[in-house]
Protein backbone atom coordinates (compact mmCIF):
# COMPACT_ATOMS: atom_id res chain seq x y z
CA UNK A 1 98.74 136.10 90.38
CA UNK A 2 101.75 135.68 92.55
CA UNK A 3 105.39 135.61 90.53
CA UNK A 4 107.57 132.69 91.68
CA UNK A 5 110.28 134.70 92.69
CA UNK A 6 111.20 137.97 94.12
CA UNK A 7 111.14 141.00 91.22
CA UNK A 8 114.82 141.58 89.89
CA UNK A 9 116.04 138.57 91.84
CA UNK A 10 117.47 136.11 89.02
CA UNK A 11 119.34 133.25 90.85
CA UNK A 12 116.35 132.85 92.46
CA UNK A 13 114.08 132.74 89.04
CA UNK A 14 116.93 130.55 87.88
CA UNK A 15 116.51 127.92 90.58
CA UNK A 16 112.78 128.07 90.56
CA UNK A 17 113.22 127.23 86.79
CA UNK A 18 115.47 124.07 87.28
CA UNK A 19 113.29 122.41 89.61
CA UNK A 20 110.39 123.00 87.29
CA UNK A 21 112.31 121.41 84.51
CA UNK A 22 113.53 118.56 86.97
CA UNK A 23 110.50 117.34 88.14
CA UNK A 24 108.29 118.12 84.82
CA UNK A 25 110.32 117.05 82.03
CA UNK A 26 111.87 113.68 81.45
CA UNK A 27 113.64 114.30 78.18
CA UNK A 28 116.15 116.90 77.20
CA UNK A 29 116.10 120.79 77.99
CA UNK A 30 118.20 123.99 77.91
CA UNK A 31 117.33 127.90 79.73
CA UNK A 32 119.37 130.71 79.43
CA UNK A 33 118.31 133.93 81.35
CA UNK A 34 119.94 137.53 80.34
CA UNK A 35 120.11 140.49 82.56
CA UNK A 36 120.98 143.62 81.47
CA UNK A 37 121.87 142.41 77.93
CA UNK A 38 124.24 139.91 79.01
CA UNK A 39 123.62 136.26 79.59
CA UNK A 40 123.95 135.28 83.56
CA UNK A 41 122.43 131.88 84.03
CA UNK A 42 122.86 129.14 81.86
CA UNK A 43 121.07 125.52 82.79
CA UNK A 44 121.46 121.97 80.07
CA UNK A 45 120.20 118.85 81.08
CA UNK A 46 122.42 115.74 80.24
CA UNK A 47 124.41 115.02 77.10
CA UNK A 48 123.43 118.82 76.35
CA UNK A 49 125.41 121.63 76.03
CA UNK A 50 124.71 125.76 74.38
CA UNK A 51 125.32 124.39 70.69
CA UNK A 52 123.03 121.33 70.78
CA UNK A 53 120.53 121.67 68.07
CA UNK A 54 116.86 121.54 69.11
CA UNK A 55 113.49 121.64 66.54
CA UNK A 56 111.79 124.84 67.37
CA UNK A 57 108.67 124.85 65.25
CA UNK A 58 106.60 127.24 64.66
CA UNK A 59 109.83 129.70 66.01
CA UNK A 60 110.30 129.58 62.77
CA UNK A 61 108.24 132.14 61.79
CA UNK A 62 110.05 134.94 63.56
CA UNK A 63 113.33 133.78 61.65
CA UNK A 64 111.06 134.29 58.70
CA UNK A 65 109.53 137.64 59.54
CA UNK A 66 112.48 139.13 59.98
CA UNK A 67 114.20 137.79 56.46
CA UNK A 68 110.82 139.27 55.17
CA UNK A 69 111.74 142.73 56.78
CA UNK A 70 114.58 142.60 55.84
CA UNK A 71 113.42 142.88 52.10
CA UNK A 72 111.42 145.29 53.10
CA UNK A 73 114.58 147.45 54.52
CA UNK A 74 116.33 146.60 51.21
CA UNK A 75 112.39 148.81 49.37
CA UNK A 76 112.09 145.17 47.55
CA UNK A 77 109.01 144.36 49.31
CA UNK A 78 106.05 146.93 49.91
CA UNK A 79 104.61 145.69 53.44
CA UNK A 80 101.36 147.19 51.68
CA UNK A 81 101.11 145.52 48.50
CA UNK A 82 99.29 142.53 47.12
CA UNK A 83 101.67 139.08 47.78
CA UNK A 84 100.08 138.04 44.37
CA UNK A 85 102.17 140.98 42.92
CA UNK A 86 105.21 139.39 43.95
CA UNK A 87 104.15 135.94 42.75
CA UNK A 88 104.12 133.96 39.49
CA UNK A 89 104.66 130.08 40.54
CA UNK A 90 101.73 130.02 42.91
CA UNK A 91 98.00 132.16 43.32
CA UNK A 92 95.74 131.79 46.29
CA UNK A 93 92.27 129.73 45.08
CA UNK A 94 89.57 132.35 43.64
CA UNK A 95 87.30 133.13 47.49
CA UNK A 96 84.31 135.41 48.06
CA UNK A 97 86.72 137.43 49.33
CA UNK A 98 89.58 139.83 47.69
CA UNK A 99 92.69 138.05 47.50
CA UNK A 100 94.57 141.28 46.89
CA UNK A 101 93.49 142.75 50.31
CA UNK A 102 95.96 139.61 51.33
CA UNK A 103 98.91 141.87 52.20
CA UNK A 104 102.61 140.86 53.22
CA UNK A 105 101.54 143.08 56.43
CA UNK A 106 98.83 141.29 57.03
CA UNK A 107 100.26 137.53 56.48
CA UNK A 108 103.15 138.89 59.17
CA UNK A 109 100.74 139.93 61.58
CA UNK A 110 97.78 136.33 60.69
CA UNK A 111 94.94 139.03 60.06
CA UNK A 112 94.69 137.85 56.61
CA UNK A 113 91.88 135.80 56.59
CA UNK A 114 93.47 132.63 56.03
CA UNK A 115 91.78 130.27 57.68
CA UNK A 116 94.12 126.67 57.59
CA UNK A 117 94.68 126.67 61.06
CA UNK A 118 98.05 124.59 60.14
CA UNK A 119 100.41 122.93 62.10
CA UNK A 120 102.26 121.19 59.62
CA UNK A 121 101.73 117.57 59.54
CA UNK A 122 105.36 115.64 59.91
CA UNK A 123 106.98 113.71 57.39
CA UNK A 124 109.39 110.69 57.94
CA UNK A 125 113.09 110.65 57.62
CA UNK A 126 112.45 108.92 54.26
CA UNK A 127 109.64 110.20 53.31
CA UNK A 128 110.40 112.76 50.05
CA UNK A 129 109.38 116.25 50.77
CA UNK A 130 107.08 118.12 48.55
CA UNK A 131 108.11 120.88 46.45
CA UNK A 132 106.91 124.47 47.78
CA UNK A 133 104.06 124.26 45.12
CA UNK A 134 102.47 121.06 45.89
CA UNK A 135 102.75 121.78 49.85
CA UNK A 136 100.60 125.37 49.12
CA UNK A 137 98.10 123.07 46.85
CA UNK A 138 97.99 120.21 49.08
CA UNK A 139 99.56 121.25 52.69
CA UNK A 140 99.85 117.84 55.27
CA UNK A 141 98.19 119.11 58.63
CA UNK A 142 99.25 117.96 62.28
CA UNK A 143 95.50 117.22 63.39
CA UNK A 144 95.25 114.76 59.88
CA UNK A 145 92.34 116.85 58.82
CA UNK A 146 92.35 117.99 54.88
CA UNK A 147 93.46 121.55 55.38
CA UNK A 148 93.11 124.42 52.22
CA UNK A 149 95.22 127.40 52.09
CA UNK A 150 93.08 129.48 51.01
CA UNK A 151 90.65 133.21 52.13
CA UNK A 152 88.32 132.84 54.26
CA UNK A 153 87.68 135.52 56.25
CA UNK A 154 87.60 139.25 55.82
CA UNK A 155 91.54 140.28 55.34
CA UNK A 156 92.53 142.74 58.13
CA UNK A 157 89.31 141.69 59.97
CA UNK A 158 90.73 139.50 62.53
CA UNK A 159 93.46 137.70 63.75
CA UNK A 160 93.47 134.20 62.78
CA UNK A 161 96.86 132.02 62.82
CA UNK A 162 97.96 130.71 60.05
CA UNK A 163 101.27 128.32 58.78
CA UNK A 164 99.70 128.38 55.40
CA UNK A 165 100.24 132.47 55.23
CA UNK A 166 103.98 131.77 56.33
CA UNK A 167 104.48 129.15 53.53
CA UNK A 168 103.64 132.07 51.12
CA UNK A 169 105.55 134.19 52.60
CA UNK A 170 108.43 131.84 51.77
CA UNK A 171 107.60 131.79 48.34
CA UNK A 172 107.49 135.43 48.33
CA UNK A 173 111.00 135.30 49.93
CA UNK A 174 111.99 133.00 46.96
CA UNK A 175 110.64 134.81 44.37
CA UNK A 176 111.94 138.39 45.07
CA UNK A 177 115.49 137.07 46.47
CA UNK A 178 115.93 135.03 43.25
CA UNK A 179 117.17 132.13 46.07
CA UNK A 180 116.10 129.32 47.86
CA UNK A 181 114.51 130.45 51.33
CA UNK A 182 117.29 128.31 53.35
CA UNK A 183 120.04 130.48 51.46
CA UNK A 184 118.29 133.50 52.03
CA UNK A 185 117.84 133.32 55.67
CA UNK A 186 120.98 132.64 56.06
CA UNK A 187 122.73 135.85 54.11
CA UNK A 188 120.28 138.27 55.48
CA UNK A 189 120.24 136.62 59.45
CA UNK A 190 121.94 134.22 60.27
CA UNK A 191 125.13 134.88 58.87
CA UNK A 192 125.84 138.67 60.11
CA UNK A 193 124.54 137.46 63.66
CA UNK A 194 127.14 134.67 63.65
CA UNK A 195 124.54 132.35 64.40
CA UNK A 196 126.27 129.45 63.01
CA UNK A 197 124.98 126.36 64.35
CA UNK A 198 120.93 127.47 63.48
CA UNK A 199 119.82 125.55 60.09
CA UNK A 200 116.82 124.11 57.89
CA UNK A 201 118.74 120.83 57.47
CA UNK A 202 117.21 117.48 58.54
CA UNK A 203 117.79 117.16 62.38
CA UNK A 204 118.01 113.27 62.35
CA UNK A 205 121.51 114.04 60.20
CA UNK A 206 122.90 116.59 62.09
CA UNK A 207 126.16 116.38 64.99
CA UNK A 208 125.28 117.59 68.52
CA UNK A 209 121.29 117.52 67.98
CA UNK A 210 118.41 116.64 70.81
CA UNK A 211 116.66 113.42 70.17
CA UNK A 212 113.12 113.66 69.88
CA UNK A 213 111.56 112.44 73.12
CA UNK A 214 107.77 111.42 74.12
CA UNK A 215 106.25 113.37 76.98
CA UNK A 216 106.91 109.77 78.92
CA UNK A 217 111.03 109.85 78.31
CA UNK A 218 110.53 107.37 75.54
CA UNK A 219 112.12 108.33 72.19
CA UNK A 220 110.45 109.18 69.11
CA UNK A 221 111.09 109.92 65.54
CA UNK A 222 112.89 112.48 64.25
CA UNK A 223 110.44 114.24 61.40
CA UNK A 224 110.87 116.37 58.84
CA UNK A 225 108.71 119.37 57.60
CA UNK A 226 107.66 120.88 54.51
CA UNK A 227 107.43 124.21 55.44
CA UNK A 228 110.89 125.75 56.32
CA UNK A 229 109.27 129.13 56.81
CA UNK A 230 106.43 128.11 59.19
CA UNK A 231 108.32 124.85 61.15
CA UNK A 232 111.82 123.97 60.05
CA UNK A 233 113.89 125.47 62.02
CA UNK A 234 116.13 123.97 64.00
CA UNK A 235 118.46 126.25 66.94
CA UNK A 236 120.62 126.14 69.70
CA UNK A 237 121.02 127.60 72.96
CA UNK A 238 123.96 129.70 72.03
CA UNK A 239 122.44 130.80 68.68
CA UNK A 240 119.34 131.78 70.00
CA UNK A 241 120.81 134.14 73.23
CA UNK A 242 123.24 135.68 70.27
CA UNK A 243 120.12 136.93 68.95
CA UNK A 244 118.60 137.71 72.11
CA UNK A 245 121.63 139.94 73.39
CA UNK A 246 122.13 141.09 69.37
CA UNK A 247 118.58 142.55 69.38
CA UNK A 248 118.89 144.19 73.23
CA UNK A 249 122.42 145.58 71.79
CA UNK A 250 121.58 146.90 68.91
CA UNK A 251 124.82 146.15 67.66
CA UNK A 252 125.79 143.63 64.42
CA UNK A 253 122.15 143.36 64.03
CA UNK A 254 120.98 143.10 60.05
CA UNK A 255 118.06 144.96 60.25
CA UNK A 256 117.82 148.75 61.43
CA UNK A 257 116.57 149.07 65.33
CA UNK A 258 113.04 151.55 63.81
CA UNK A 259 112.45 148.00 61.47
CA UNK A 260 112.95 146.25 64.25
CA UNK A 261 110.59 148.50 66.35
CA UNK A 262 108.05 148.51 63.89
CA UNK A 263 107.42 144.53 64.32
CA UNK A 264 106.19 145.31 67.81
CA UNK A 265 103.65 147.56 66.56
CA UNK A 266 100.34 145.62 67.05
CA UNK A 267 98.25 144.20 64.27
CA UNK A 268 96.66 141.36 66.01
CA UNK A 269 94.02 141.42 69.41
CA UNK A 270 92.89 139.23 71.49
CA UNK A 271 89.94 141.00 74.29
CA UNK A 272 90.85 144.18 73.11
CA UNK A 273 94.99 143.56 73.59
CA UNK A 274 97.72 143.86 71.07
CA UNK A 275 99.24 140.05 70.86
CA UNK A 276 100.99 140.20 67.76
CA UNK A 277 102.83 142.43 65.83
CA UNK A 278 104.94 141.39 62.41
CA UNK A 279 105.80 137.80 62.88
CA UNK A 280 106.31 139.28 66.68
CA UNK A 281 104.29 137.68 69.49
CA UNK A 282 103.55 140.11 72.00
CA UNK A 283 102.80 138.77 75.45
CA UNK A 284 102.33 142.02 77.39
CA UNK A 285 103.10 145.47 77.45
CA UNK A 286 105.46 146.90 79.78
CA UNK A 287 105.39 150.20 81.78
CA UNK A 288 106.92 152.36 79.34
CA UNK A 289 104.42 151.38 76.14
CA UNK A 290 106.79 148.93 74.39
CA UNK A 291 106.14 145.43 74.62
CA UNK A 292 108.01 142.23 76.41
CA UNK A 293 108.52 140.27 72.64
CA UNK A 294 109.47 137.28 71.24
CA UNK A 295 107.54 134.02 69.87
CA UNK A 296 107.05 130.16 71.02
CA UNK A 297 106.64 127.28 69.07
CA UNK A 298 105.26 123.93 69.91
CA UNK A 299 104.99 120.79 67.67
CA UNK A 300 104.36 116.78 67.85
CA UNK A 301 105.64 114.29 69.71
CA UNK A 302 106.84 117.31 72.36
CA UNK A 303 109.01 120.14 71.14
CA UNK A 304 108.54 123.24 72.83
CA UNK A 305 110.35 126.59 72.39
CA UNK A 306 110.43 130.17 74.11
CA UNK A 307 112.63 133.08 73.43
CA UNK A 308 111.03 136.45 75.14
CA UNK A 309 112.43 139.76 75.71
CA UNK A 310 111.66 143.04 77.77
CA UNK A 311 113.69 145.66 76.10
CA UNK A 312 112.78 148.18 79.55
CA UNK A 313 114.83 146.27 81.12
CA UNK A 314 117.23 144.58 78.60
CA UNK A 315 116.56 141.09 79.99
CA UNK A 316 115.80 137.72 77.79
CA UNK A 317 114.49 134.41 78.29
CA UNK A 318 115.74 131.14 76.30
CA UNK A 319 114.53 127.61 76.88
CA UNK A 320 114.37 124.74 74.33
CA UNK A 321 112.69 121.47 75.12
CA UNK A 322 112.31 118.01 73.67
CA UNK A 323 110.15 115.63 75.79
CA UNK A 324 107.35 118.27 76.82
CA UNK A 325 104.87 120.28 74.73
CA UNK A 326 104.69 123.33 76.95
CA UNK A 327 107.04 123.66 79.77
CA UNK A 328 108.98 126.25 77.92
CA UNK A 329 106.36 128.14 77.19
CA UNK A 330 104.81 127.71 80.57
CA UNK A 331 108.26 129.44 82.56
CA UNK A 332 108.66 131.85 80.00
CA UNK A 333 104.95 132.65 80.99
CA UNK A 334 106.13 132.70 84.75
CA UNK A 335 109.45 134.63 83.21
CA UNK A 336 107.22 137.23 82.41
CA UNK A 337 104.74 137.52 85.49
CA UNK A 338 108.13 137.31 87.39
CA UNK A 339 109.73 140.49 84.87
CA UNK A 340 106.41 142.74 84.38
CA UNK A 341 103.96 142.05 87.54
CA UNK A 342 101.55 140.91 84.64
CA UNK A 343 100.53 137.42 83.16
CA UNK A 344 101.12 137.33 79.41
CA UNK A 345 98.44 136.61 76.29
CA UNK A 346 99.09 133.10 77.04
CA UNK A 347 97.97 133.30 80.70
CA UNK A 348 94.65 134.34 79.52
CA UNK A 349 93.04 131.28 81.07
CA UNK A 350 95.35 130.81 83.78
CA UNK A 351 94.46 134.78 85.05
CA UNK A 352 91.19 134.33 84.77
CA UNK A 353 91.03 130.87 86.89
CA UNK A 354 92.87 133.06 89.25
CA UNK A 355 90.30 135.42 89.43
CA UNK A 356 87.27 133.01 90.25
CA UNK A 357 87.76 132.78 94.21
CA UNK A 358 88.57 136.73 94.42
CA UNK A 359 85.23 137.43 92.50
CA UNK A 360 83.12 134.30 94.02
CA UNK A 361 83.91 136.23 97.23
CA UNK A 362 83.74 139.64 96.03
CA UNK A 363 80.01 138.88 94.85
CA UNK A 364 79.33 137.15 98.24
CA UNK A 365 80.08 139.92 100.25
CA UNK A 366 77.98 142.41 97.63
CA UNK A 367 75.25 140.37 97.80
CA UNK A 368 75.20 139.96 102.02
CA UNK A 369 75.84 143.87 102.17
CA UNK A 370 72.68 144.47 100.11
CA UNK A 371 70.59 141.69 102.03
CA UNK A 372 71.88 143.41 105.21
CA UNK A 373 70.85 146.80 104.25
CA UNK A 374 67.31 145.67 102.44
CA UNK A 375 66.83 144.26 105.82
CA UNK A 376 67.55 147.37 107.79
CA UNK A 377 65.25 149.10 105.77
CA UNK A 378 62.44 147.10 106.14
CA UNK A 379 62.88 146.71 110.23
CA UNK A 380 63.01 150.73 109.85
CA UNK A 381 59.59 151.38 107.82
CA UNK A 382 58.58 148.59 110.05
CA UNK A 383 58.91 150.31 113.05
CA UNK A 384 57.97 153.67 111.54
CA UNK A 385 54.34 152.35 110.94
């Protein structure tokens, strides 16, 4: 797989990036690239700017893991233990399996055998939310499918992804902080990171936010979501490289760098590879052992958002999108081909479409080196009789 642009050369990433945004998406987008811990290249499409508010979906979760961490720095939370020992409004549904082999770890990492599948279904700008409770009992799933949050699967057997095992993990964060999630998240990251435009707040209501756009340009509804842990979250450029350059930095960051280290230790596999660590996607390793980090998130009509890091060589990668469901995801892929020499976890299929021709040929030159042989073989016991 060939990168787009020439290793270490950013202005030329950068403009490779713009035209892919130009010609591929017809609603509203904004990139930042860092280098070196520092942000060089910034790109917004019109009426945008670095504080306009975008949805980032399932993003969320990474906001989440590392408020969860965070009580885990503070010895509140044992990564270890039970969730059911941290929980009295709400119990996972009786299973074959044994719920208390469903671990905090393990609902970080999806390996613990939850098996919802959700994507959170969207709810209308008046349409009343459900409380935490009645979203665990009854969740509303994107495909429109009657979804149960509930074991089923061996914990720690497998990865499996799972918004249901985030929206218990925002109970837990409500039930050991003795505060609403929102409030939470906001004294333990948000707030020391000065990340001051990020929020949980309905997007339709907010100043400076992205419209929601259809993958034609049209527009679409704003929704709301039930889950602010799994898909709530709602960023902006600015806000998002802050955390980027905070995390490279090391500096004014909530959570000590070994916690921070330790949620790039992998949990879940995919062919044998580490893909995710503690709420941390991991999209490939880099030369040194330590992984290029981060997470997406994707959602309905055609949100899309990608923040990725390589802390070997202190660069980031930012891109929010309304009005496509993967171009951000798709040139963060490219963003780390271009940064590592390797396609990411999410390149899986793409890599291995690039391989067909190279092995189609590979096997037809095997196979007319054998015949070729087999052949001089026989002429040579033919003339030998």
């Amino acid at each position: 797989m060939a990168s787009v642009a020439e290793r270490g050369n950013h202005a030329e990433f950068f403009d490779w990036a713009i035209t892919e945004i130009d010609s591929k998406n017809s609603g509203t987008a904004a990139l930042v690239l860092i280098e070196d811990g520092r942000v060089v290249h910034r790109f917004f499409s019109d009426e945008v700017d670095e504080n306009t508010l975008f949805a980032t979906a399932s993003f969320s979760k990474w906001i989440t893991a590392l408020a969860v961490m965070s009580l885990v720095e503070q010895g509140e939370v044992d990564l270890d233990m039970p969730v059911a020992n941290y929980l009295t409004r709400w119990q996972l549904p009786d299973s074959e399996y044994d719920n208390d082999a469903v671990t905090i770890r393990r609902l970080l990492s999806h390996t613990a055998g939850l098996t919802d599948g959700l994507g959170f279904g969207d709810y209308l700008r008046n349409e009343p939310l459900p409380s935490l409770e009645q979203e665990l009992s009854n969740p509303r799933a994107s495909a429109g499918r009657e979804v149960k949050i509930t074991v089923g699967r061996e914990p720690g057997a497998e990865f499996l992804y799972s918004g249901g095992g985030y929206l218990l993990l925002q109970l837990l964060v409500e039930e050991v902080s003795a505060v609403e999630f929102t409030d939470y998240v906001s004294q333990a990251v948000l707030d020391p990171m000065a990340m001051d435009r990020s929020t949980y707040e309905f997007l339709g209501d907010q100043i400076n936010a992205s419209p929601s756009f259809n993958i034609d340009g049209s527009l679409a509804p704003t929704y709301q979501y039930a889950s602010a842990a799994a898909t709530a979250f709602a960023s902006s450029a600015a806000d998002l490289s802050n955390l980027v350059v905070t995390l490279l930095n090391g500096k004014r960051f909530p959570l000590q760098q070994e916690v921070v280290a330790s949620m790039r230790e992998p949990h879940g596999f995919m062919l044998g590879s580490g893909i995710w660590g503690l709420g941390t996607m991991l999209y490939v390793q880099t030369h040194n052992g330590d992984f290029v980090f981060g997470h997406d998130g994707a959602n309905d009509p055609a949100i899309n958002t990608s923040v990725r890091i390589n802390p070997e060589t202190l660069d980031g990668f930012v891109m929010l999108v309304s009005g496509h469901p993967s171009l951000a995801s798709a040139i963060g892929s490219e963003w780390v081909l271009w940064q590592t020499g390797y396609p990411d976890f999410l390149s899986t299929e793409r890599a291995l479409g690039s391989a067909v021709l190279p092995t189609l040929m590979g096997s037809t030159v095997i196979f007319l080196f054998l015949l070729i042989r087999s052949r001089r073989r026989s002429d040579g016991a033919s003339a030998s009789e």
